[in-house]
Structure formats: structure tokens, C-alpha cells
PDB file of N, CA and C in Angstrom:
ATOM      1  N   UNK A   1    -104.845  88.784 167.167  1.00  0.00           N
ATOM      2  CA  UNK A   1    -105.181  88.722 165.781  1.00  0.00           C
ATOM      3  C   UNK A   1    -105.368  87.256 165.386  1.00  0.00           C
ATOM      4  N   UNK A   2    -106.385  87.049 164.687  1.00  0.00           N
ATOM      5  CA  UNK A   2    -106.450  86.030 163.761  1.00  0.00           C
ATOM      6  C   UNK A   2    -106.364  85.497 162.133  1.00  0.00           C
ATOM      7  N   UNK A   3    -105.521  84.863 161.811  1.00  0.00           N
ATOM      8  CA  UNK A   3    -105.066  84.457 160.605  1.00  0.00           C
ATOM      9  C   UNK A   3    -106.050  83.503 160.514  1.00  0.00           C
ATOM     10  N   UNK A   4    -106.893  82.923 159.616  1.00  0.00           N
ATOM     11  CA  UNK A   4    -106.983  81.344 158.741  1.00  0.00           C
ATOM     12  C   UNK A   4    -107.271  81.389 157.436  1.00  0.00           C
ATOM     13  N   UNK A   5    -107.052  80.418 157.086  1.00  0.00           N
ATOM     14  CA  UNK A   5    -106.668  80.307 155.470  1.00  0.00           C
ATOM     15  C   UNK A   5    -107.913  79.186 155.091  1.00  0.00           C
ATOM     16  N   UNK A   6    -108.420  79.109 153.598  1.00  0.00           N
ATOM     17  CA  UNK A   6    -109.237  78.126 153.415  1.00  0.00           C
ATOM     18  C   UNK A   6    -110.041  77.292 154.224  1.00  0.00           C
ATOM     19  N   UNK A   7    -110.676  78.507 154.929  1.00  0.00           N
ATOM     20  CA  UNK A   7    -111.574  77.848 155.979  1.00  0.00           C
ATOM     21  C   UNK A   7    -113.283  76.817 155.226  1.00  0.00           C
ATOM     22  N   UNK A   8    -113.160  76.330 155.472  1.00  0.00           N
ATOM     23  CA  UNK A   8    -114.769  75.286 155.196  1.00  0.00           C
ATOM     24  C   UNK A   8    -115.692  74.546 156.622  1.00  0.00           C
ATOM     25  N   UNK A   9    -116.792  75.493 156.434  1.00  0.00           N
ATOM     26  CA  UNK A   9    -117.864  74.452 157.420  1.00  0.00           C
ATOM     27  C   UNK A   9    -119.511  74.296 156.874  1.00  0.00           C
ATOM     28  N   UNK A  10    -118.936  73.436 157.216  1.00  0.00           N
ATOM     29  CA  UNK A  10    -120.496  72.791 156.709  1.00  0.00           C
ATOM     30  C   UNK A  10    -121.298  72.139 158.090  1.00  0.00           C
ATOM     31  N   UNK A  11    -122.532  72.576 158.107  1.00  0.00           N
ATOM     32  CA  UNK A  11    -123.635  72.300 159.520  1.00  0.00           C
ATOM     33  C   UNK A  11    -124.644  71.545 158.742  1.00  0.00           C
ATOM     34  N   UNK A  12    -125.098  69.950 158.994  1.00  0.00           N
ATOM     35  CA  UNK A  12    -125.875  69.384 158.409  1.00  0.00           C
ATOM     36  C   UNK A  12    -127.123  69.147 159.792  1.00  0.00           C
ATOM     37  N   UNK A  13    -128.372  68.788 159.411  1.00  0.00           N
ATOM     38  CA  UNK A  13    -129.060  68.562 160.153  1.00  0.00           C
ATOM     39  C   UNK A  13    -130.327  67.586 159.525  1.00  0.00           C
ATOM     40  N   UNK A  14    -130.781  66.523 160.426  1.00  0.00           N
ATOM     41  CA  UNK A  14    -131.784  65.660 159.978  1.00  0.00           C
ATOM     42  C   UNK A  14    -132.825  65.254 161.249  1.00  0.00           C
ATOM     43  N   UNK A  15    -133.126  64.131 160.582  1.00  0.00           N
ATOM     44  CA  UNK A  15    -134.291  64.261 161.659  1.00  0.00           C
ATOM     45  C   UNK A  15    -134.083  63.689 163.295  1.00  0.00           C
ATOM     46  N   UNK A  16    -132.637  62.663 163.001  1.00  0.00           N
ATOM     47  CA  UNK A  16    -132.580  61.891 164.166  1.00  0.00           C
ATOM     48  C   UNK A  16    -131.872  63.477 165.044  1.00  0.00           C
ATOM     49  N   UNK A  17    -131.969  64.454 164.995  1.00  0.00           N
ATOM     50  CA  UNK A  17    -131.301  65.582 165.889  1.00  0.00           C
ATOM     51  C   UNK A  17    -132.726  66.698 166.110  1.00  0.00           C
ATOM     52  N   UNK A  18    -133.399  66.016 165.934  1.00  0.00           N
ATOM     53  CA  UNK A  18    -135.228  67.119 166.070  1.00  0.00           C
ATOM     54  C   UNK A  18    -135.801  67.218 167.180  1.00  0.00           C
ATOM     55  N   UNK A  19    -136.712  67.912 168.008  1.00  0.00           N
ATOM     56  CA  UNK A  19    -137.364  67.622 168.973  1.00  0.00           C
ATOM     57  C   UNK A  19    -136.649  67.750 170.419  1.00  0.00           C
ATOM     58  N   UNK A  20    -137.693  68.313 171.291  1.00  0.00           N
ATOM     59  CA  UNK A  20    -136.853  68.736 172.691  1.00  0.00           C
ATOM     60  C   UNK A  20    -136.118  67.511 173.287  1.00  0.00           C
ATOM     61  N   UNK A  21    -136.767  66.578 173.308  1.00  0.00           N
ATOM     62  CA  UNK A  21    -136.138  64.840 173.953  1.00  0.00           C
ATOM     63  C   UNK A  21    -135.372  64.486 173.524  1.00  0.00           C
ATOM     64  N   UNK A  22    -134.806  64.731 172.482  1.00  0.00           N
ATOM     65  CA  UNK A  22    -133.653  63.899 171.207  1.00  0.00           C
ATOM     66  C   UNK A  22    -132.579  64.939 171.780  1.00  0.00           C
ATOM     67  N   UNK A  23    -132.723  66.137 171.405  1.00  0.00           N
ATOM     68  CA  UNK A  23    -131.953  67.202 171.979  1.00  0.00           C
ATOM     69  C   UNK A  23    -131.100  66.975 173.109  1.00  0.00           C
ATOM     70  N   UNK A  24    -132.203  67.499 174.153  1.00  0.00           N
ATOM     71  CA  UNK A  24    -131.778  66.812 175.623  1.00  0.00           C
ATOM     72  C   UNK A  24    -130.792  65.810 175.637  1.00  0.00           C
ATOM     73  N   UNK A  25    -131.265  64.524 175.105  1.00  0.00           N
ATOM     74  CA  UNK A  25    -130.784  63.313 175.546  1.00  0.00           C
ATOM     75  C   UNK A  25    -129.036  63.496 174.967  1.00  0.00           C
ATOM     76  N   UNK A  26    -128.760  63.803 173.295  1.00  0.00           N
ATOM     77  CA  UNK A  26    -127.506  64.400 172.978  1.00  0.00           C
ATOM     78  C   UNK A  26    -126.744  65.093 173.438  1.00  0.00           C
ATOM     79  N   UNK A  27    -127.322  66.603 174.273  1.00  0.00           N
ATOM     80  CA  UNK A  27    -126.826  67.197 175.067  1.00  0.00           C
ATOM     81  C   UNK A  27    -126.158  66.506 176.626  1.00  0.00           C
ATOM     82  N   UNK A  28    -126.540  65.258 177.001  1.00  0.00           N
ATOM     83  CA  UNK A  28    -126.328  64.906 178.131  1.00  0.00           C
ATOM     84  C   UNK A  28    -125.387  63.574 177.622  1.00  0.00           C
ATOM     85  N   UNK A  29    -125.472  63.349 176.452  1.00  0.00           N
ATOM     86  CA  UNK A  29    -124.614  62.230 175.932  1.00  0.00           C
ATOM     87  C   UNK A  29    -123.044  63.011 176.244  1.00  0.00           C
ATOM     88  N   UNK A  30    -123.263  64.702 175.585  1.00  0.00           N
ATOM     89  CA  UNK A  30    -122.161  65.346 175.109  1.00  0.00           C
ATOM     90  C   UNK A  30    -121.173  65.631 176.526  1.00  0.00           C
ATOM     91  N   UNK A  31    -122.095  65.988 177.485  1.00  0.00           N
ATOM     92  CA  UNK A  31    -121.459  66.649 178.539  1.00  0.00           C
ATOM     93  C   UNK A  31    -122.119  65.673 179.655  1.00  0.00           C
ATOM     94  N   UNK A  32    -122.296  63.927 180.675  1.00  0.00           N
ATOM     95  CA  UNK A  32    -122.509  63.316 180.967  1.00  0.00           C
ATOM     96  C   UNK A  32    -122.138  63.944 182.851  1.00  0.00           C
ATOM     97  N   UNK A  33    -121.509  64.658 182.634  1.00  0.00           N
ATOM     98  CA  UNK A  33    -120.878  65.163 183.777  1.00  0.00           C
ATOM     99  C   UNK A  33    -121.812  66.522 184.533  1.00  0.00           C
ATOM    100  N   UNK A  34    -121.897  67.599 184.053  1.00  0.00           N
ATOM    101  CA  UNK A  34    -123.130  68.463 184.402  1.00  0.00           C
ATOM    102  C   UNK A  34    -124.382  67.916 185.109  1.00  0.00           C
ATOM    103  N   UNK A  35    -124.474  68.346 186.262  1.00  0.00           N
ATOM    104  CA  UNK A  35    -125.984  68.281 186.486  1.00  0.00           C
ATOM    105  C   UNK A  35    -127.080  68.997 186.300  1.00  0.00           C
ATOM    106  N   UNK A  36    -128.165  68.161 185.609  1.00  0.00           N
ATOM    107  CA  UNK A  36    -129.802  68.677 185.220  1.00  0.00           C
ATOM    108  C   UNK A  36    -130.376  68.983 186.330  1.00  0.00           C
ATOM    109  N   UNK A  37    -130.931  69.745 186.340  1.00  0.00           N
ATOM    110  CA  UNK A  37    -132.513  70.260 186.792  1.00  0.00           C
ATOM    111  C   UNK A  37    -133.289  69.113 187.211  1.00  0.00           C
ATOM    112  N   UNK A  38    -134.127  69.108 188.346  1.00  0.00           N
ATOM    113  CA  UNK A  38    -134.974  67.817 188.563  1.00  0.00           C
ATOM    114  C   UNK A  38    -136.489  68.419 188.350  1.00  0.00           C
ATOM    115  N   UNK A  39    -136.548  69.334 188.027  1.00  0.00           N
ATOM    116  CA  UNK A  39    -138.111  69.777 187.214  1.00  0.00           C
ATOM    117  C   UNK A  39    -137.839  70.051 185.644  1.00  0.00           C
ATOM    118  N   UNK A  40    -138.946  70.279 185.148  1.00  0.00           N
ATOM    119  CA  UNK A  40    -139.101  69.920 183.596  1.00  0.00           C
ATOM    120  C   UNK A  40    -138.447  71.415 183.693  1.00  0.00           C
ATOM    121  N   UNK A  41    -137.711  71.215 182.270  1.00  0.00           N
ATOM    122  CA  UNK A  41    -137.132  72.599 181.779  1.00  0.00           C
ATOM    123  C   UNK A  41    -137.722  72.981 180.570  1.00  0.00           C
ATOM    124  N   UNK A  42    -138.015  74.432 180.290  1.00  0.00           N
ATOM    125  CA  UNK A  42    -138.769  75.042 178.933  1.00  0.00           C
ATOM    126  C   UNK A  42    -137.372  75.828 178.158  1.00  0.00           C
ATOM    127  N   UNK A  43    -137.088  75.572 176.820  1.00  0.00           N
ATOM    128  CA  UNK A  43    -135.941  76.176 176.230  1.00  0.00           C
ATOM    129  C   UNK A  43    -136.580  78.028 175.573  1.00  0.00           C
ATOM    130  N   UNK A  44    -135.821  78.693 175.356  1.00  0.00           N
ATOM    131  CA  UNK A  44    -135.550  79.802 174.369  1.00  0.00           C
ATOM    132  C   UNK A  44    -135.236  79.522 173.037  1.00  0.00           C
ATOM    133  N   UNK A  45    -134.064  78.666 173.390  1.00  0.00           N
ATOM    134  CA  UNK A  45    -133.081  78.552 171.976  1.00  0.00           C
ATOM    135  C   UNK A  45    -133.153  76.669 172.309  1.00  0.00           C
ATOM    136  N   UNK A  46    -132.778  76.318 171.412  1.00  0.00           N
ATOM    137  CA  UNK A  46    -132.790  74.343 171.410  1.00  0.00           C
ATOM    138  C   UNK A  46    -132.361  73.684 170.093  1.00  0.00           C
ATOM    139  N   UNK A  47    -131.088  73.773 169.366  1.00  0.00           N
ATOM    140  CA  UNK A  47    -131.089  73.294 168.271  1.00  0.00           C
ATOM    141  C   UNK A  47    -129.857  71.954 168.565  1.00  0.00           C
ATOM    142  N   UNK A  48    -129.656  71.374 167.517  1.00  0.00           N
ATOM    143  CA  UNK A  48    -128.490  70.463 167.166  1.00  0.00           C
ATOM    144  C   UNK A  48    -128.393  70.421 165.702  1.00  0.00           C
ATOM    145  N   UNK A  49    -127.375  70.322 165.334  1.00  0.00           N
ATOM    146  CA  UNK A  49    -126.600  70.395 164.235  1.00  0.00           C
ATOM    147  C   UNK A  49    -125.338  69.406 164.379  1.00  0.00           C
ATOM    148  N   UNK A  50    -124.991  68.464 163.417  1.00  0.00           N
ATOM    149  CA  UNK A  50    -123.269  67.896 162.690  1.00  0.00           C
ATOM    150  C   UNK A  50    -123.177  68.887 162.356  1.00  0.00           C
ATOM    151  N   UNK A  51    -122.055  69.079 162.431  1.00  0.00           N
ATOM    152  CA  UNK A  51    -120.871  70.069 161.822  1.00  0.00           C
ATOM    153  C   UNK A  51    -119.636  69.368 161.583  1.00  0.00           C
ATOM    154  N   UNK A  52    -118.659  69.802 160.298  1.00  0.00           N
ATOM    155  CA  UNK A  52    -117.549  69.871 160.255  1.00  0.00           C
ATOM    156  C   UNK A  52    -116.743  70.885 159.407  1.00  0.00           C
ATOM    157  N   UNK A  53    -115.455  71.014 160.012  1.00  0.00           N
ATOM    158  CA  UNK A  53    -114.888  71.947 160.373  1.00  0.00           C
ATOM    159  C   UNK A  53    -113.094  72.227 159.847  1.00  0.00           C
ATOM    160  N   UNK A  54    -113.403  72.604 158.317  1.00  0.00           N
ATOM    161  CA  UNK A  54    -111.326  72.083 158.137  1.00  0.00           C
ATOM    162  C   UNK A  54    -110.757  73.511 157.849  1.00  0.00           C
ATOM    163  N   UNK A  55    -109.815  73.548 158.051  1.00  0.00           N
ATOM    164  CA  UNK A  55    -108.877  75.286 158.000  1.00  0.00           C
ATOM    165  C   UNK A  55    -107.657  74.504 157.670  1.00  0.00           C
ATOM    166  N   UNK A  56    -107.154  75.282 156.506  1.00  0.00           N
ATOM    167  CA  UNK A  56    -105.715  74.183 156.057  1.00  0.00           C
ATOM    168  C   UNK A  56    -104.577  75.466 157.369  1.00  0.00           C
ATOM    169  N   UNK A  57    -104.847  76.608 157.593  1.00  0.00           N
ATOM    170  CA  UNK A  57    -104.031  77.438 158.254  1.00  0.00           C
ATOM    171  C   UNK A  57    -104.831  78.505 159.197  1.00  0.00           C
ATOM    172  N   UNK A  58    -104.262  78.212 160.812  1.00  0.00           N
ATOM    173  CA  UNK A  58    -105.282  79.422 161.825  1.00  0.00           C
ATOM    174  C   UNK A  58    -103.949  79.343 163.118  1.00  0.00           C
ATOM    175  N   UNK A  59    -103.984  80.488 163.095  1.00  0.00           N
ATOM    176  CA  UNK A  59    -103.163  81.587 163.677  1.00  0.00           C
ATOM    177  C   UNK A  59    -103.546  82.365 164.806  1.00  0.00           C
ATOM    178  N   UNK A  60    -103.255  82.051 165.535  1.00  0.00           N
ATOM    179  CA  UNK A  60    -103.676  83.230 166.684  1.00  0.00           C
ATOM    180  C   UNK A  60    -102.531  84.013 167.109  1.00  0.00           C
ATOM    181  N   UNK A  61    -102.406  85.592 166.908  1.00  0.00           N
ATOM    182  CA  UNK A  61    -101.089  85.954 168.004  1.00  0.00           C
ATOM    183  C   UNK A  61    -101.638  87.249 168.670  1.00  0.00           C
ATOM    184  N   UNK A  62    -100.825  87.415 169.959  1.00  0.00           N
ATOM    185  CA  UNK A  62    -101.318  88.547 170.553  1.00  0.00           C
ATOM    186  C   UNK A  62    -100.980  90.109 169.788  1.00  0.00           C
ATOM    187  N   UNK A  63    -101.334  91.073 170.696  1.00  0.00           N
ATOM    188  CA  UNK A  63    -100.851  91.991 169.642  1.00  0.00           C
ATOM    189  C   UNK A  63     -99.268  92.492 169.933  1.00  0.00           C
ATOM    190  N   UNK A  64     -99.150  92.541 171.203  1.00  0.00           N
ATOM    191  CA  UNK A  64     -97.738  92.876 171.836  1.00  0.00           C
ATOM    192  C   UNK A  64     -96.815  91.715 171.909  1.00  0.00           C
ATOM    193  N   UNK A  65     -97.027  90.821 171.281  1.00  0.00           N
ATOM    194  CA  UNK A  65     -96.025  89.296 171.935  1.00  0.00           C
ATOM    195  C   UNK A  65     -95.873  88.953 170.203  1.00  0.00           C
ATOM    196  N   UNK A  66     -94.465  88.763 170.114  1.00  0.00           N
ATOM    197  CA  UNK A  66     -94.044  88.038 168.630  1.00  0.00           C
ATOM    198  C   UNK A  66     -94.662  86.837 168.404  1.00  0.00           C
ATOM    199  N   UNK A  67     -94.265  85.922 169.752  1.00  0.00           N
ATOM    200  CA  UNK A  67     -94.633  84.453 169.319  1.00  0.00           C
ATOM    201  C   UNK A  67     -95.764  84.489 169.213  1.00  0.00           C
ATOM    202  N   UNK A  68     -96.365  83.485 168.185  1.00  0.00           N
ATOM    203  CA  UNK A  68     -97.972  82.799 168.402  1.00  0.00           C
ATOM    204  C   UNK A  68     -98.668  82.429 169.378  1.00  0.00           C
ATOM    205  N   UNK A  69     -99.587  82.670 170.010  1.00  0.00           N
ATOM    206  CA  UNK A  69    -100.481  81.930 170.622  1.00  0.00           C
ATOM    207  C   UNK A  69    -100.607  80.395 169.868  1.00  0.00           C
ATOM    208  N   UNK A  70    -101.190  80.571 169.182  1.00  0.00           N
ATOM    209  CA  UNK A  70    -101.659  79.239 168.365  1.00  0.00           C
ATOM    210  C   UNK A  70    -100.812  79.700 166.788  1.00  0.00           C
ATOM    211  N   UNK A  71    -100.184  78.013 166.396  1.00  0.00           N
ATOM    212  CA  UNK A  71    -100.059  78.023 164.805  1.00  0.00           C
ATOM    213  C   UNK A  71    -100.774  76.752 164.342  1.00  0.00           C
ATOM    214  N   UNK A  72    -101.249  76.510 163.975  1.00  0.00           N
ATOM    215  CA  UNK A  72    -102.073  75.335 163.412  1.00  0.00           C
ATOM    216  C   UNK A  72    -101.955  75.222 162.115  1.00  0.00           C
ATOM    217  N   UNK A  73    -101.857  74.027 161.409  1.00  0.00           N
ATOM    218  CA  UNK A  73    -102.151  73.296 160.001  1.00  0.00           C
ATOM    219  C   UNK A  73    -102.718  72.274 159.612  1.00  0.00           C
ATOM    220  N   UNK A  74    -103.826  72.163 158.364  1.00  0.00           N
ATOM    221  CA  UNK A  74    -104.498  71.401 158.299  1.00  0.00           C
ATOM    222  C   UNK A  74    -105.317  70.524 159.495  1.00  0.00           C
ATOM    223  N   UNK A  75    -106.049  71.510 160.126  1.00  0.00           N
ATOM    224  CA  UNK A  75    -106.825  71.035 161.277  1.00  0.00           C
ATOM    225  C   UNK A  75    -108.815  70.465 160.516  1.00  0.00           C
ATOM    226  N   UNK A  76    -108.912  69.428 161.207  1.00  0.00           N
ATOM    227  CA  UNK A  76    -110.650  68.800 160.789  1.00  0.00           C
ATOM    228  C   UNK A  76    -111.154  68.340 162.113  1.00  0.00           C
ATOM    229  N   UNK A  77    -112.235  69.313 162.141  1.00  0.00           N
ATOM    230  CA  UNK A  77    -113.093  68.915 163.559  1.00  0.00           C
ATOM    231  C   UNK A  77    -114.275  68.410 162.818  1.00  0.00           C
ATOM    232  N   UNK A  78    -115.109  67.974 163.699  1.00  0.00           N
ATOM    233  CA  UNK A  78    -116.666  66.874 163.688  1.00  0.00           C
ATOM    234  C   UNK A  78    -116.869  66.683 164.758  1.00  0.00           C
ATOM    235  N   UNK A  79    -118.038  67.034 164.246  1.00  0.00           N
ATOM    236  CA  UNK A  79    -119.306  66.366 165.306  1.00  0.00           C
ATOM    237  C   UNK A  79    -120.111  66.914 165.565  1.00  0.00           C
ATOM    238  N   UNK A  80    -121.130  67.137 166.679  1.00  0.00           N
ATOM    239  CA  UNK A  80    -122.764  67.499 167.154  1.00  0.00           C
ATOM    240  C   UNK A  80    -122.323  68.793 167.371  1.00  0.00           C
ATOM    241  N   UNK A  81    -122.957  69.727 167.433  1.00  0.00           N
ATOM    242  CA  UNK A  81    -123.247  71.136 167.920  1.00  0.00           C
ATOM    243  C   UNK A  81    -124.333  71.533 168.443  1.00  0.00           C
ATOM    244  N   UNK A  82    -123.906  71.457 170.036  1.00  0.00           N
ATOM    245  CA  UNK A  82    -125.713  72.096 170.404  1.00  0.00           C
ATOM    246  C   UNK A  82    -125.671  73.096 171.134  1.00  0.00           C
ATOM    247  N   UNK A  83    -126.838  73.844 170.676  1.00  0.00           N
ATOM    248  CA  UNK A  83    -127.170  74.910 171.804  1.00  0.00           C
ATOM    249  C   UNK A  83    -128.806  75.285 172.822  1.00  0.00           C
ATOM    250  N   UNK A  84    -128.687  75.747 173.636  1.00  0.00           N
ATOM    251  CA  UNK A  84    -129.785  75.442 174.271  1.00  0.00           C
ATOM    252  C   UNK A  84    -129.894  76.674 175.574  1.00  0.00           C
ATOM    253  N   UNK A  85    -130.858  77.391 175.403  1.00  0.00           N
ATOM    254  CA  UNK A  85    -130.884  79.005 176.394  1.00  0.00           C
ATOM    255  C   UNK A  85    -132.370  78.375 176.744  1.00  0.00           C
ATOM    256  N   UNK A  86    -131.960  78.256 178.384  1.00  0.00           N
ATOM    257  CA  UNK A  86    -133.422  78.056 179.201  1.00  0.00           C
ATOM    258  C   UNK A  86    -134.296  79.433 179.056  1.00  0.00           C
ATOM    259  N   UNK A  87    -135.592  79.117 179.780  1.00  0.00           N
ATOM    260  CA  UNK A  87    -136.710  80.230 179.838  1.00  0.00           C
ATOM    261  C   UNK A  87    -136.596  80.647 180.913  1.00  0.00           C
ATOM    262  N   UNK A  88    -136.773  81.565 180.768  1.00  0.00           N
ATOM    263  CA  UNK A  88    -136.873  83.162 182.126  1.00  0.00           C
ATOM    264  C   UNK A  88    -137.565  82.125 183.355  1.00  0.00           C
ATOM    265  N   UNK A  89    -137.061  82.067 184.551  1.00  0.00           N
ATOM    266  CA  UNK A  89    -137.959  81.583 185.538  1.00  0.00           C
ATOM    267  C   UNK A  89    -138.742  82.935 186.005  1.00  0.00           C
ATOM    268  N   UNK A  90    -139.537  82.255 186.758  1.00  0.00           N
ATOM    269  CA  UNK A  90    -141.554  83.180 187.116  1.00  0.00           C
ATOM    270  C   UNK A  90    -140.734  84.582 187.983  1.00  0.00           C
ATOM    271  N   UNK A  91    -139.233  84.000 188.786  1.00  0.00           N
ATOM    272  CA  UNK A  91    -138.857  85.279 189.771  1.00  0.00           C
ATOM    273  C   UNK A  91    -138.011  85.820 188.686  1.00  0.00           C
ATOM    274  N   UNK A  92    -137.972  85.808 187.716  1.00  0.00           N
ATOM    275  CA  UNK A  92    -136.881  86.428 186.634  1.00  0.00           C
ATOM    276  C   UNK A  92    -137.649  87.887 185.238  1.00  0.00           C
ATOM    277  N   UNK A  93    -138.777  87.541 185.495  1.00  0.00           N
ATOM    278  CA  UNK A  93    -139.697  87.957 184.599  1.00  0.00           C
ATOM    279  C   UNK A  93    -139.829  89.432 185.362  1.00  0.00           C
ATOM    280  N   UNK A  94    -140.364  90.309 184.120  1.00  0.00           N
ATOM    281  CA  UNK A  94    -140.818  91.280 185.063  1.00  0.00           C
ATOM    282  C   UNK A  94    -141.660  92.120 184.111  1.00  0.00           C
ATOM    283  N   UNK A  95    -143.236  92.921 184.746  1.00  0.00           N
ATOM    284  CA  UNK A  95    -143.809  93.471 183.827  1.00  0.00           C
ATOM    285  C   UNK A  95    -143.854  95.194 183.972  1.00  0.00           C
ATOM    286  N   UNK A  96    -143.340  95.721 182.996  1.00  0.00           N
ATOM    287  CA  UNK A  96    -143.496  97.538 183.099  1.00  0.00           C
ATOM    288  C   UNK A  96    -144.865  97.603 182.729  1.00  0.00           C
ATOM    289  N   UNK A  97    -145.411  98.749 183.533  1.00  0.00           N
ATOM    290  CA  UNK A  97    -146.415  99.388 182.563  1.00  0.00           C
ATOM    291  C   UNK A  97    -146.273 101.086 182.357  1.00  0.00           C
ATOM    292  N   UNK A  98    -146.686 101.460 181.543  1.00  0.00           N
ATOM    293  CA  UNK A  98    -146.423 102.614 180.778  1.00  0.00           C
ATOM    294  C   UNK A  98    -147.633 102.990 180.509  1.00  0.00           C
ATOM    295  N   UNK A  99    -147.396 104.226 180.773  1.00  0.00           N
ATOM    296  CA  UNK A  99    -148.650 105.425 180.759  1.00  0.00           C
ATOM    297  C   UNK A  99    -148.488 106.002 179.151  1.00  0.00           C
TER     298      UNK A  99
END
């Protein structure tokens, strides 16, 4: 189960976060460790967004266990949010036809 109390988020977006290259390059700022692809990649999905993130109260507990998983108070996160779903490769595709 989850408890939170006075949750607030706000997702801002401008221009320096636009475009597949800007993207990319943030995404590899974020996670420097992952390895890329050495051919060009085509996205599905490709956004970035700031976000931040305050909950004065969030709770996690199981359903059979008294104690909490998580008790948290007055928690504030920030920062980039990205997401990014590659394109079907050529052996991934497939065409039905129907009578």
C-alpha cells in the first residue's frame, strides 16, 4: 500500500531539452555508464522534461508485514526526466495479410 500526502509535481520543458541530439546527448550525460549502439538509432518515444517533485508524507507498507517498507517526510526531488523507446529493428517487424 501506498500513503502520500500533499503531493506536487510540476514537469517544465523548453527549448534547450528539444530535438533528437540534445536528447541523446542528456540522456548519456544522465547515465555515462551504458553503452550506445554504434549505428544511428531511430526513436518511438524521445522526450525530456525538468521535473520537480515534493510529498510532505509517502509511505510504503506491505500488506502482511506491520513495519513500513518506506516512511518518508518532506521529501524534494529535481531534475531531467527522460524517456526514449527505440524503433522496431527490420528482423522485429512483421507483416499479416488478411483475406
Amino acid at each position: 500500500m501506498w500513503e502520500c500526502e500533499d503531493v506536487q509535481i510540476v514537469a517544465m520543458s523548453d527549448p534547450s531539452m528539444f530535438g533528437k541530439d540534445t536528447i541523446m546527448k542528456i540522456v548519456k550525460e544522465l547515465d555515462p555508464d551504458s553503452p550506445w549502439p554504434n549505428e544511428p538509432y531511430d526513436f518511438s518515444i524521445l522526450w525530456c522534461r525538468a521535473i520537480r517533485f515534493d510529498v510532505s508524507k509517502w509511505r510504503v507498507q506491505l500488506r502482511d508485514f506491520p513495519q513500513p517498507l518506506m516512511d518518508s517526510r518532506n521529501i524534494h526531488f529535481w531534475g531531467k526526466l527522460c524517456a526514449a523507446e527505440a524503433m522496431a529493428t527490420k528482423r522485429s517487424k512483421r507483416l499479416v495479410l488478411t483475406k
